[in-house]
C-alpha atoms as a PDB file:
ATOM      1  CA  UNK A   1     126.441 100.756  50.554  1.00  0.00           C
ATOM      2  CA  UNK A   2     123.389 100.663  52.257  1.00  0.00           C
ATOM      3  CA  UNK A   3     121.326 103.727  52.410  1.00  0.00           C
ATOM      4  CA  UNK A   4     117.851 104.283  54.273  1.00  0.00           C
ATOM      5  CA  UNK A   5     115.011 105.881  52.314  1.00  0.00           C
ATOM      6  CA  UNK A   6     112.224 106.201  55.064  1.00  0.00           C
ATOM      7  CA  UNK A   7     112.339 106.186  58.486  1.00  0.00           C
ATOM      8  CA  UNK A   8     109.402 105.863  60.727  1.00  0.00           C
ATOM      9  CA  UNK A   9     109.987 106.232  64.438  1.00  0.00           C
ATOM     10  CA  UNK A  10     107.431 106.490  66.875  1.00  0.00           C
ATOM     11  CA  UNK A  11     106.936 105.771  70.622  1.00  0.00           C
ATOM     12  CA  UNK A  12     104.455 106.225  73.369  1.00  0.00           C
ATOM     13  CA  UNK A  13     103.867 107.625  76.983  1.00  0.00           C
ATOM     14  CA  UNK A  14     105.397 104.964  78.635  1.00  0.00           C
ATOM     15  CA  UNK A  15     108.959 105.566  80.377  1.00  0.00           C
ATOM     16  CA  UNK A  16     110.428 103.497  77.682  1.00  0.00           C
ATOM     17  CA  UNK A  17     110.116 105.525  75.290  1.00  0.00           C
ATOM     18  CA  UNK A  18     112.959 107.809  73.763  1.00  0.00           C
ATOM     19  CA  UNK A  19     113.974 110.410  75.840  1.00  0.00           C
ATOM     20  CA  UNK A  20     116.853 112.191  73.680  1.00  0.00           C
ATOM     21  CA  UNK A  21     117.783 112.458  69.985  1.00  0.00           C
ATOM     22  CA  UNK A  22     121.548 112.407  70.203  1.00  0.00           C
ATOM     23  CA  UNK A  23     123.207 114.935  67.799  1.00  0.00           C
ATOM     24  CA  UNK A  24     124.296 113.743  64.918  1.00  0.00           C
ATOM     25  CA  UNK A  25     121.954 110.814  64.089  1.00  0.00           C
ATOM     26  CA  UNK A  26     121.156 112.279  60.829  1.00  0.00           C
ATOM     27  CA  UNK A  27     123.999 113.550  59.269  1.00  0.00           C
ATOM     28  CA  UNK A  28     124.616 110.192  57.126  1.00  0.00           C
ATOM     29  CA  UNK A  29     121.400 110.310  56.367  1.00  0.00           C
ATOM     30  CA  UNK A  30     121.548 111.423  52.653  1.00  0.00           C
ATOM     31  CA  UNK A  31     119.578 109.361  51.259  1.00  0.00           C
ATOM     32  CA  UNK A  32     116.075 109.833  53.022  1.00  0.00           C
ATOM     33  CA  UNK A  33     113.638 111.021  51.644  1.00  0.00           C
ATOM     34  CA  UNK A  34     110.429 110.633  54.430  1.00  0.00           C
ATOM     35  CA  UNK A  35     111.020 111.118  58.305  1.00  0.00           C
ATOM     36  CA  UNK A  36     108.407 110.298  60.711  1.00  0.00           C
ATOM     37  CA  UNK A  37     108.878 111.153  64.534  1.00  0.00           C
ATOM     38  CA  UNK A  38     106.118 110.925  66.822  1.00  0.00           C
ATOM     39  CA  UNK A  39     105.052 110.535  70.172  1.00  0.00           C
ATOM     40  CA  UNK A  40     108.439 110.786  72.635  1.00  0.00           C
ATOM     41  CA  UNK A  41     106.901 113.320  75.356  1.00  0.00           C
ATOM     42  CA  UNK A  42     110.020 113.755  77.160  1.00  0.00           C
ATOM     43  CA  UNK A  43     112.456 114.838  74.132  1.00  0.00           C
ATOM     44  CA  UNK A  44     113.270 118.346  74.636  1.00  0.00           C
ATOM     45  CA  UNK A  45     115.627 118.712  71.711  1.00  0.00           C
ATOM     46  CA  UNK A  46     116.345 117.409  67.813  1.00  0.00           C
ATOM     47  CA  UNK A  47     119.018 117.546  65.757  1.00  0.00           C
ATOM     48  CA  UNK A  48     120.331 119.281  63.334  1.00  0.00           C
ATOM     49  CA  UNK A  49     117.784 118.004  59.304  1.00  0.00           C
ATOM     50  CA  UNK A  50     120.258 120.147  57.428  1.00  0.00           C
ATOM     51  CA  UNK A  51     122.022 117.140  55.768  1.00  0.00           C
ATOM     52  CA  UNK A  52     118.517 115.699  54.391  1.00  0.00           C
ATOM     53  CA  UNK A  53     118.697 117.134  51.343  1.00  0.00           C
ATOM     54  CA  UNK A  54     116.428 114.425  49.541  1.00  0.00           C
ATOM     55  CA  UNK A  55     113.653 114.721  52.187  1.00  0.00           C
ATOM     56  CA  UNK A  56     110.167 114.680  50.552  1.00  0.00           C
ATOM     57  CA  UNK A  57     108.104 114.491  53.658  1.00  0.00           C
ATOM     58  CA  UNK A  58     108.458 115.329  57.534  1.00  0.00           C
ATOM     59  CA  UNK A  59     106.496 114.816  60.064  1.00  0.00           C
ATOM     60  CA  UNK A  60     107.047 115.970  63.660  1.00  0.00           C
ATOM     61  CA  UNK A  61     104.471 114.582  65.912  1.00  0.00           C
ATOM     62  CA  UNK A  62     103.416 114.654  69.440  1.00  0.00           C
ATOM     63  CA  UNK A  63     106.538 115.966  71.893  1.00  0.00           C
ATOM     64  CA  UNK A  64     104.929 117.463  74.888  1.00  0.00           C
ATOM     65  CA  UNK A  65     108.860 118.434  75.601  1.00  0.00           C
ATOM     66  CA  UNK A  66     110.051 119.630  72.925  1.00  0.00           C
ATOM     67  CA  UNK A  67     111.571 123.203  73.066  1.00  0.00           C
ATOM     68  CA  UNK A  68     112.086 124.522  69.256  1.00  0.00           C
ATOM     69  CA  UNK A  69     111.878 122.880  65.437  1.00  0.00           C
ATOM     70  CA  UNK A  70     115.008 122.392  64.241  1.00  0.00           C
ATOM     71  CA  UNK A  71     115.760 124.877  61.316  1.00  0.00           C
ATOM     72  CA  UNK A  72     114.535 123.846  57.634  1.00  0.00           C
ATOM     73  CA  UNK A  73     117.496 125.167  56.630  1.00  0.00           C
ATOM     74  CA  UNK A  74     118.511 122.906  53.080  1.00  0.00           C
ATOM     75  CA  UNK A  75     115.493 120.763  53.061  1.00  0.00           C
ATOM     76  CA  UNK A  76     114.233 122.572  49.973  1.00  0.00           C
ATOM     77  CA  UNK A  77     112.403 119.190  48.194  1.00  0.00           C
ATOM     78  CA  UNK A  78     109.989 118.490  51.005  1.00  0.00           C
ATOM     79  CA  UNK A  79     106.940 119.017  49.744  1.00  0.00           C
ATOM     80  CA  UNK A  80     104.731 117.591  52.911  1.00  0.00           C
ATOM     81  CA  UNK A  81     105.021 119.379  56.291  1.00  0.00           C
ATOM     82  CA  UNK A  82     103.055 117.595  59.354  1.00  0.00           C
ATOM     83  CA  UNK A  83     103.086 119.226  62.882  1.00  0.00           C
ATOM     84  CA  UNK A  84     101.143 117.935  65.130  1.00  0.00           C
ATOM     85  CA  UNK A  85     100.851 117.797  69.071  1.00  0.00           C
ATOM     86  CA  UNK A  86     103.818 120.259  69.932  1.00  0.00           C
ATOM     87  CA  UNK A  87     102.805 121.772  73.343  1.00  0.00           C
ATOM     88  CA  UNK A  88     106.051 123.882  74.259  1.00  0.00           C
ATOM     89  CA  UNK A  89     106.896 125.176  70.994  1.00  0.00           C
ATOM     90  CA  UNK A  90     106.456 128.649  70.369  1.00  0.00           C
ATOM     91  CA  UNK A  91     107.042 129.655  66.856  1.00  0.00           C
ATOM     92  CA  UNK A  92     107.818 127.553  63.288  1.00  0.00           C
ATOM     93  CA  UNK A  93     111.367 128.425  61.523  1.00  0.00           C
ATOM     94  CA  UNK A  94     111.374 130.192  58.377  1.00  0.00           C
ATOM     95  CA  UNK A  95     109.420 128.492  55.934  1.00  0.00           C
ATOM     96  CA  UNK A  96     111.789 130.445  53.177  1.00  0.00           C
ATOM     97  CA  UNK A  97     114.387 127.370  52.476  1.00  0.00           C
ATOM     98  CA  UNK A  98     111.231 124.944  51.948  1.00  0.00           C
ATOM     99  CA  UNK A  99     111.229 125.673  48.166  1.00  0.00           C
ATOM    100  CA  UNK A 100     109.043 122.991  47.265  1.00  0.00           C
ATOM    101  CA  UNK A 101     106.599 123.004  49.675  1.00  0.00           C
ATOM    102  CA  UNK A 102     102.755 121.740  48.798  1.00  0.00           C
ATOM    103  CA  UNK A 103     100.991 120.808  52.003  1.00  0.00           C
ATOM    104  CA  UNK A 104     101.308 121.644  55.333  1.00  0.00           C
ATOM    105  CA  UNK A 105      99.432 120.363  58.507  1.00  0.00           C
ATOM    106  CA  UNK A 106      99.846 122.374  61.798  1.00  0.00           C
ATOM    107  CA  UNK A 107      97.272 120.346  64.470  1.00  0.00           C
ATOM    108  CA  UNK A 108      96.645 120.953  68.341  1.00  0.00           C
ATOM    109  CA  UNK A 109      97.832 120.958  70.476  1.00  0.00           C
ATOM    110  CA  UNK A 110     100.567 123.044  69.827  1.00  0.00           C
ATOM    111  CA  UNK A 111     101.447 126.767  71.278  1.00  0.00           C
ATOM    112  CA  UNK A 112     101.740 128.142  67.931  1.00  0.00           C
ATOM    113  CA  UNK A 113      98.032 128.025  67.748  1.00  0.00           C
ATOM    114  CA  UNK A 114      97.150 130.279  70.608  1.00  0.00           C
ATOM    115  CA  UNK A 115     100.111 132.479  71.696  1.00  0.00           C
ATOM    116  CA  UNK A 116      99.539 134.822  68.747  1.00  0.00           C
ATOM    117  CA  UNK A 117     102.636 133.439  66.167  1.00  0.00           C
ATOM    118  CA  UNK A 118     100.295 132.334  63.300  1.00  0.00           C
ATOM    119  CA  UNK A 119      96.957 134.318  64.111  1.00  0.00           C
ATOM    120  CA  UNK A 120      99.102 137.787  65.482  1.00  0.00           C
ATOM    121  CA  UNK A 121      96.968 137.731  68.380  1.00  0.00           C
ATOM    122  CA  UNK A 122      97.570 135.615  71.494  1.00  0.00           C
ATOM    123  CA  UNK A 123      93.861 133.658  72.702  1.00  0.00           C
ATOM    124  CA  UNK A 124      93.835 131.061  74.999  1.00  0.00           C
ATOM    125  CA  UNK A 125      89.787 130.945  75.042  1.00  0.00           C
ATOM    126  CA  UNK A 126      89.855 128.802  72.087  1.00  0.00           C
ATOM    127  CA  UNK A 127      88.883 125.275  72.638  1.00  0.00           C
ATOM    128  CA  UNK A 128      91.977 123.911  71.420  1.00  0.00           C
ATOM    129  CA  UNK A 129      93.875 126.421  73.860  1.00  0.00           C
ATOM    130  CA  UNK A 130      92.235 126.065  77.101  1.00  0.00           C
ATOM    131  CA  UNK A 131      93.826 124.734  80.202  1.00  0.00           C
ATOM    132  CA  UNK A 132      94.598 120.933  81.074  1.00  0.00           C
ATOM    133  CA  UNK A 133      94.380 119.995  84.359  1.00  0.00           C
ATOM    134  CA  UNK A 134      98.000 118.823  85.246  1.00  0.00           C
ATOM    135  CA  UNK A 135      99.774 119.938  81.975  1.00  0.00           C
ATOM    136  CA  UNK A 136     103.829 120.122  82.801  1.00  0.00           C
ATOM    137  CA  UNK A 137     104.003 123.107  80.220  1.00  0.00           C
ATOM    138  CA  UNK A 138     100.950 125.441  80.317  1.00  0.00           C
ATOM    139  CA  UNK A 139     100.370 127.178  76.964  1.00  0.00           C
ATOM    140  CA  UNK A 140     102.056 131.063  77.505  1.00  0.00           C
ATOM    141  CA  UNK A 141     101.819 134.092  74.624  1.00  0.00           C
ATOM    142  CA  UNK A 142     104.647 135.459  72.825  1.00  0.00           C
ATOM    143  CA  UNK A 143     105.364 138.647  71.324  1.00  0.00           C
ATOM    144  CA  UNK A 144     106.831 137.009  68.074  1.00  0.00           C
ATOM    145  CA  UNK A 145     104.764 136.506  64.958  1.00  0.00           C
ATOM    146  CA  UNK A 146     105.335 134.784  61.716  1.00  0.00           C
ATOM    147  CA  UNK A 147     107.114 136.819  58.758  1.00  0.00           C
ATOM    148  CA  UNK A 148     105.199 138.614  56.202  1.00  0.00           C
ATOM    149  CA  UNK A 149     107.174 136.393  53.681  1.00  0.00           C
ATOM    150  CA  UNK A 150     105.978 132.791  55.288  1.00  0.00           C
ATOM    151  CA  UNK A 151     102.699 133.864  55.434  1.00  0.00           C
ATOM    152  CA  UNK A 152     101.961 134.679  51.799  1.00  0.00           C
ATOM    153  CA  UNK A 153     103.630 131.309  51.370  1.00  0.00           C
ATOM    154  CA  UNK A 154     101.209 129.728  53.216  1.00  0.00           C
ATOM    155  CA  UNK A 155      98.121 131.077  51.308  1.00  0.00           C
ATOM    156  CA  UNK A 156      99.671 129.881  48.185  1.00  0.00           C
ATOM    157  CA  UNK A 157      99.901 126.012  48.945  1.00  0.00           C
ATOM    158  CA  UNK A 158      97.624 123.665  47.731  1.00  0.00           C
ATOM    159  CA  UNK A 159      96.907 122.349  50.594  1.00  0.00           C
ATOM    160  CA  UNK A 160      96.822 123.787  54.017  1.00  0.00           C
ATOM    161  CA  UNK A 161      95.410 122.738  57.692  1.00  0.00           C
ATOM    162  CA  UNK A 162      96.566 125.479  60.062  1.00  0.00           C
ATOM    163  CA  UNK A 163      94.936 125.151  63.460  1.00  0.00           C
ATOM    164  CA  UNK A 164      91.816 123.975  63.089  1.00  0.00           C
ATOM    165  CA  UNK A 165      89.131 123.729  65.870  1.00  0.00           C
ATOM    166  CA  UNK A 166      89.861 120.659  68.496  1.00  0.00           C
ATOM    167  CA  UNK A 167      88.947 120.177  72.379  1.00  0.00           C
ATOM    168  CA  UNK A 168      91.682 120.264  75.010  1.00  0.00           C
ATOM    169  CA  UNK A 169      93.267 116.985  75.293  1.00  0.00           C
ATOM    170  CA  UNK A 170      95.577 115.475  77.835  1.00  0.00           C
ATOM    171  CA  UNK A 171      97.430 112.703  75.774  1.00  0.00           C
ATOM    172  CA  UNK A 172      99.078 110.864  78.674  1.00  0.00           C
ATOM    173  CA  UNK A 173      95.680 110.060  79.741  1.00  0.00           C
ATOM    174  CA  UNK A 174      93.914 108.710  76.544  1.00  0.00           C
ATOM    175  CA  UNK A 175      97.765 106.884  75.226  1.00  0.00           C
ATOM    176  CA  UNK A 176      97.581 103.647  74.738  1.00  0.00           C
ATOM    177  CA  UNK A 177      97.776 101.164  78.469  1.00  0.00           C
ATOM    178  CA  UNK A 178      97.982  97.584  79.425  1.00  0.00           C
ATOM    179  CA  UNK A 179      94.620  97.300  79.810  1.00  0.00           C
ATOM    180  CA  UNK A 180      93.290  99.210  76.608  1.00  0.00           C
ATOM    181  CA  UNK A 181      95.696  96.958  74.661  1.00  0.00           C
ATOM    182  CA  UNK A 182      96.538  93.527  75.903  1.00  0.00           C
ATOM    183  CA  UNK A 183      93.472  93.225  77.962  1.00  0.00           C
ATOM    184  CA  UNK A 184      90.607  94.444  75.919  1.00  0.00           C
ATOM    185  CA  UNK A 185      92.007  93.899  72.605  1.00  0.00           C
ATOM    186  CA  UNK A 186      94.932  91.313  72.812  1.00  0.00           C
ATOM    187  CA  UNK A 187      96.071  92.406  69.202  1.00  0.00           C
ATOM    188  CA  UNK A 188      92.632  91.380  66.921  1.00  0.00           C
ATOM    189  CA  UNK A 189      91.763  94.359  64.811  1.00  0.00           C
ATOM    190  CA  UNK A 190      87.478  95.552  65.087  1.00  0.00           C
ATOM    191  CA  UNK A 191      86.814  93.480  68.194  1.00  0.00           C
ATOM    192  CA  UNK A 192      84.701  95.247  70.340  1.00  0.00           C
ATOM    193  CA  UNK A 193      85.475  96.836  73.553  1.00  0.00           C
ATOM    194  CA  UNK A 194      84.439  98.908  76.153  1.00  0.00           C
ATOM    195  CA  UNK A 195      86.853 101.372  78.154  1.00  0.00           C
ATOM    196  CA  UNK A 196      85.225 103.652  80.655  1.00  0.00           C
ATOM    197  CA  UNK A 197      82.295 102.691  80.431  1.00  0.00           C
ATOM    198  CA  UNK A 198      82.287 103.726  76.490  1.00  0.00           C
ATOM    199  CA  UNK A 199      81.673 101.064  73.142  1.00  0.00           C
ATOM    200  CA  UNK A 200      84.875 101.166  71.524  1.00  0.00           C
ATOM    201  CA  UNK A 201      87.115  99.068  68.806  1.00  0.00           C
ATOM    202  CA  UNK A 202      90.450  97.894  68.660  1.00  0.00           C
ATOM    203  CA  UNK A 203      92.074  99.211  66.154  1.00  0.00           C
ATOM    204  CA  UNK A 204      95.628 100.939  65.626  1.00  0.00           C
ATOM    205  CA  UNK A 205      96.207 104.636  63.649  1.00  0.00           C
ATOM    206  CA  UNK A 206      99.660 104.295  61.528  1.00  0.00           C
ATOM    207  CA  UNK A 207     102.305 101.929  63.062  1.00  0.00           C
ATOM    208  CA  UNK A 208     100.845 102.059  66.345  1.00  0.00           C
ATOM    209  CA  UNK A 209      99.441  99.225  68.779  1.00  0.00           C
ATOM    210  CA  UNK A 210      96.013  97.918  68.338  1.00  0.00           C
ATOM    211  CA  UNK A 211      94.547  99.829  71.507  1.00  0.00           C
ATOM    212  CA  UNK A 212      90.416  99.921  72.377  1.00  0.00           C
ATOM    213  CA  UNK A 213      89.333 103.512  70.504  1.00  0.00           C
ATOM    214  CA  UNK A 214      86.367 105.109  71.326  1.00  0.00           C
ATOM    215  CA  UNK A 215      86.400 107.374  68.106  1.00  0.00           C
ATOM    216  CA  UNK A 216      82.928 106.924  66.922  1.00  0.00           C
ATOM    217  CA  UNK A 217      84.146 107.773  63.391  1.00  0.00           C
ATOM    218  CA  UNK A 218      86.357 104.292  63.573  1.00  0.00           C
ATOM    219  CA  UNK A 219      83.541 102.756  63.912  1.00  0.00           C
ATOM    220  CA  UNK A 220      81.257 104.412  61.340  1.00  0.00           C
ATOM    221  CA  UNK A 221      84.303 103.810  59.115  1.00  0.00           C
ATOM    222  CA  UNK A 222      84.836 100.195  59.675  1.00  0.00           C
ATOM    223  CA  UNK A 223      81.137  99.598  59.235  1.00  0.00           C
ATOM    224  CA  UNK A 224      80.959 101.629  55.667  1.00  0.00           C
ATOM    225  CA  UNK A 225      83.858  99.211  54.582  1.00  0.00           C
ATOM    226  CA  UNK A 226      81.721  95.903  55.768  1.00  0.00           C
ATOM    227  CA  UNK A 227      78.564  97.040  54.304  1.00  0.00           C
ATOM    228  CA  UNK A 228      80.839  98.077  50.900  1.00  0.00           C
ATOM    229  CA  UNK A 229      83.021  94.978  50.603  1.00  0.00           C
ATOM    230  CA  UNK A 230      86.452  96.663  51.039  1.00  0.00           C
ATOM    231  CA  UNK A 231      89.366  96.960  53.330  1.00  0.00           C
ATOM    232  CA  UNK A 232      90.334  93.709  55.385  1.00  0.00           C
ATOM    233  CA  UNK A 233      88.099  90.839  54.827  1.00  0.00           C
ATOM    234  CA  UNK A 234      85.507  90.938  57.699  1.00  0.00           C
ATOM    235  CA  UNK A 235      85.300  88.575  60.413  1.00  0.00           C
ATOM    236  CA  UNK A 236      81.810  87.212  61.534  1.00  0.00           C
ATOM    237  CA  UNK A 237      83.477  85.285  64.738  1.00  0.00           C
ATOM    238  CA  UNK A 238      84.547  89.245  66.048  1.00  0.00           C
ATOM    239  CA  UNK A 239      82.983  91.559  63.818  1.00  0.00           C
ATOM    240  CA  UNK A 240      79.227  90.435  64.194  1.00  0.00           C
ATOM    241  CA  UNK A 241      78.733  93.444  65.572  1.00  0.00           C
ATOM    242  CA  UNK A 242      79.719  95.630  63.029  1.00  0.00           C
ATOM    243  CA  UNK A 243      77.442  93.970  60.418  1.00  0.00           C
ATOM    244  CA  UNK A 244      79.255  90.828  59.175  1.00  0.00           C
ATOM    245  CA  UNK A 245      77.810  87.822  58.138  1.00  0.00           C
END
């Protein structure tokens, strides 16, 4: 019988993206031990983990919809925790059934890191917290705040990113386009580009298209490899300008 070990699933801001997670879709899903989802801004809902009892790592990333994490509830060998980009979620479930736990990563923008859950009080002056102009689901405080229990689990991890500083950003508006991707960049990894009137390279984060990125630290990083002789082989005919000969 055939049995998946990883799945990676990720979309993107266009309308053809997913827009539910039926119930169900996991519950022959044994096996797996690493679950990626990321980037479906309409999905409002996921199903029921509670039958991936071999999960080592989740990741839940970028759902502008979503409502609530689904419970943890019998996913006690995941020892990586990623949450990233959750906008309308309020407040984590109990961290209590993740038994092996190691690292966790909780990133803007997600409400959790204003409304007062993780810090006990609510702040929206934060720069990760403030308004964005046109955002469907406005960051809003809560009155509930994570257990006594989860926190000192927390401080004993070896590894822990909870919140940390980042500007307001409106996804929809920097996600991959045509233009940023076919036009400027037409798939060739390091070419330069310019978007907005900004120097930028093509170049694609995880299992995502190769898009023009303005991230001056892709380009510092692509450079240091060149100059090092590592990574991809460089390419004088589009990487000239990145130092290669």
């Amino acid at each position: 019988m055939f049995a998946i070990g990883s799945s990676h699933v990720e979309g993107d801001y266009t309308n053809r993206s997913l827009q539910t997670v039926g119930d169900g879709i996991f519950d022959n899903m044994q096996h797996l031990t690493f679950l990626h989802l990321g980037t479906f801004p309409a999905v409002e809902h996921l199903p029921s983990l509670s039958s991936l009892s071999e999960l080592r790592s989740l990741t839940i990333a970028v759902m502008d919809s979503l409502q609530q994490l689904p419970s943890f509830d019998n996913l006690a060998k995941v020892k990586d925790l990623s949450i990233i980009h959750l906008p309308r979620v309020p407040t984590l479930p109990s961290l209590g059934p993740l038994k092996r736990l190691a690292s966790i990563v909780i990133r803007p923008r997600s409400e959790m890191c204003c409304n007062g859950f993780i810090s006990g009080t609510c702040s929206m002056t934060e720069s990760q917290c403030l308004p964005i102009a046109g955002e469907k689901y406005p960051l809003i405080c809560t009155s509930e705040r994570m257990s006594s229990d989860d926190k000192r689990l927390l401080a004993s991890l070896e590894s822990v990113l909870v919140c940390p500083a980042s500007p307001p950003l409106n996804r929809a508006l920097t996600a991959p386009s045509m233009h940023s991707t076919d036009e400027l960049c037409g798939g060739v990894k390091y070419k330069e580009c310019l978007i907005n009137g900004a120097q930028g390279i093509c170049f694609n984060t995880r299992m995502m298209v190769v898009t023009c990125e303005t991230t001056s630290s892709y380009i510092a990083m692509r450079r240091l490899q060149i100059q090092r002789g590592v990574g991809d082989p460089c390419d004088p005919n589009v990487e000239s300008w990145l130092g290669c000969a």
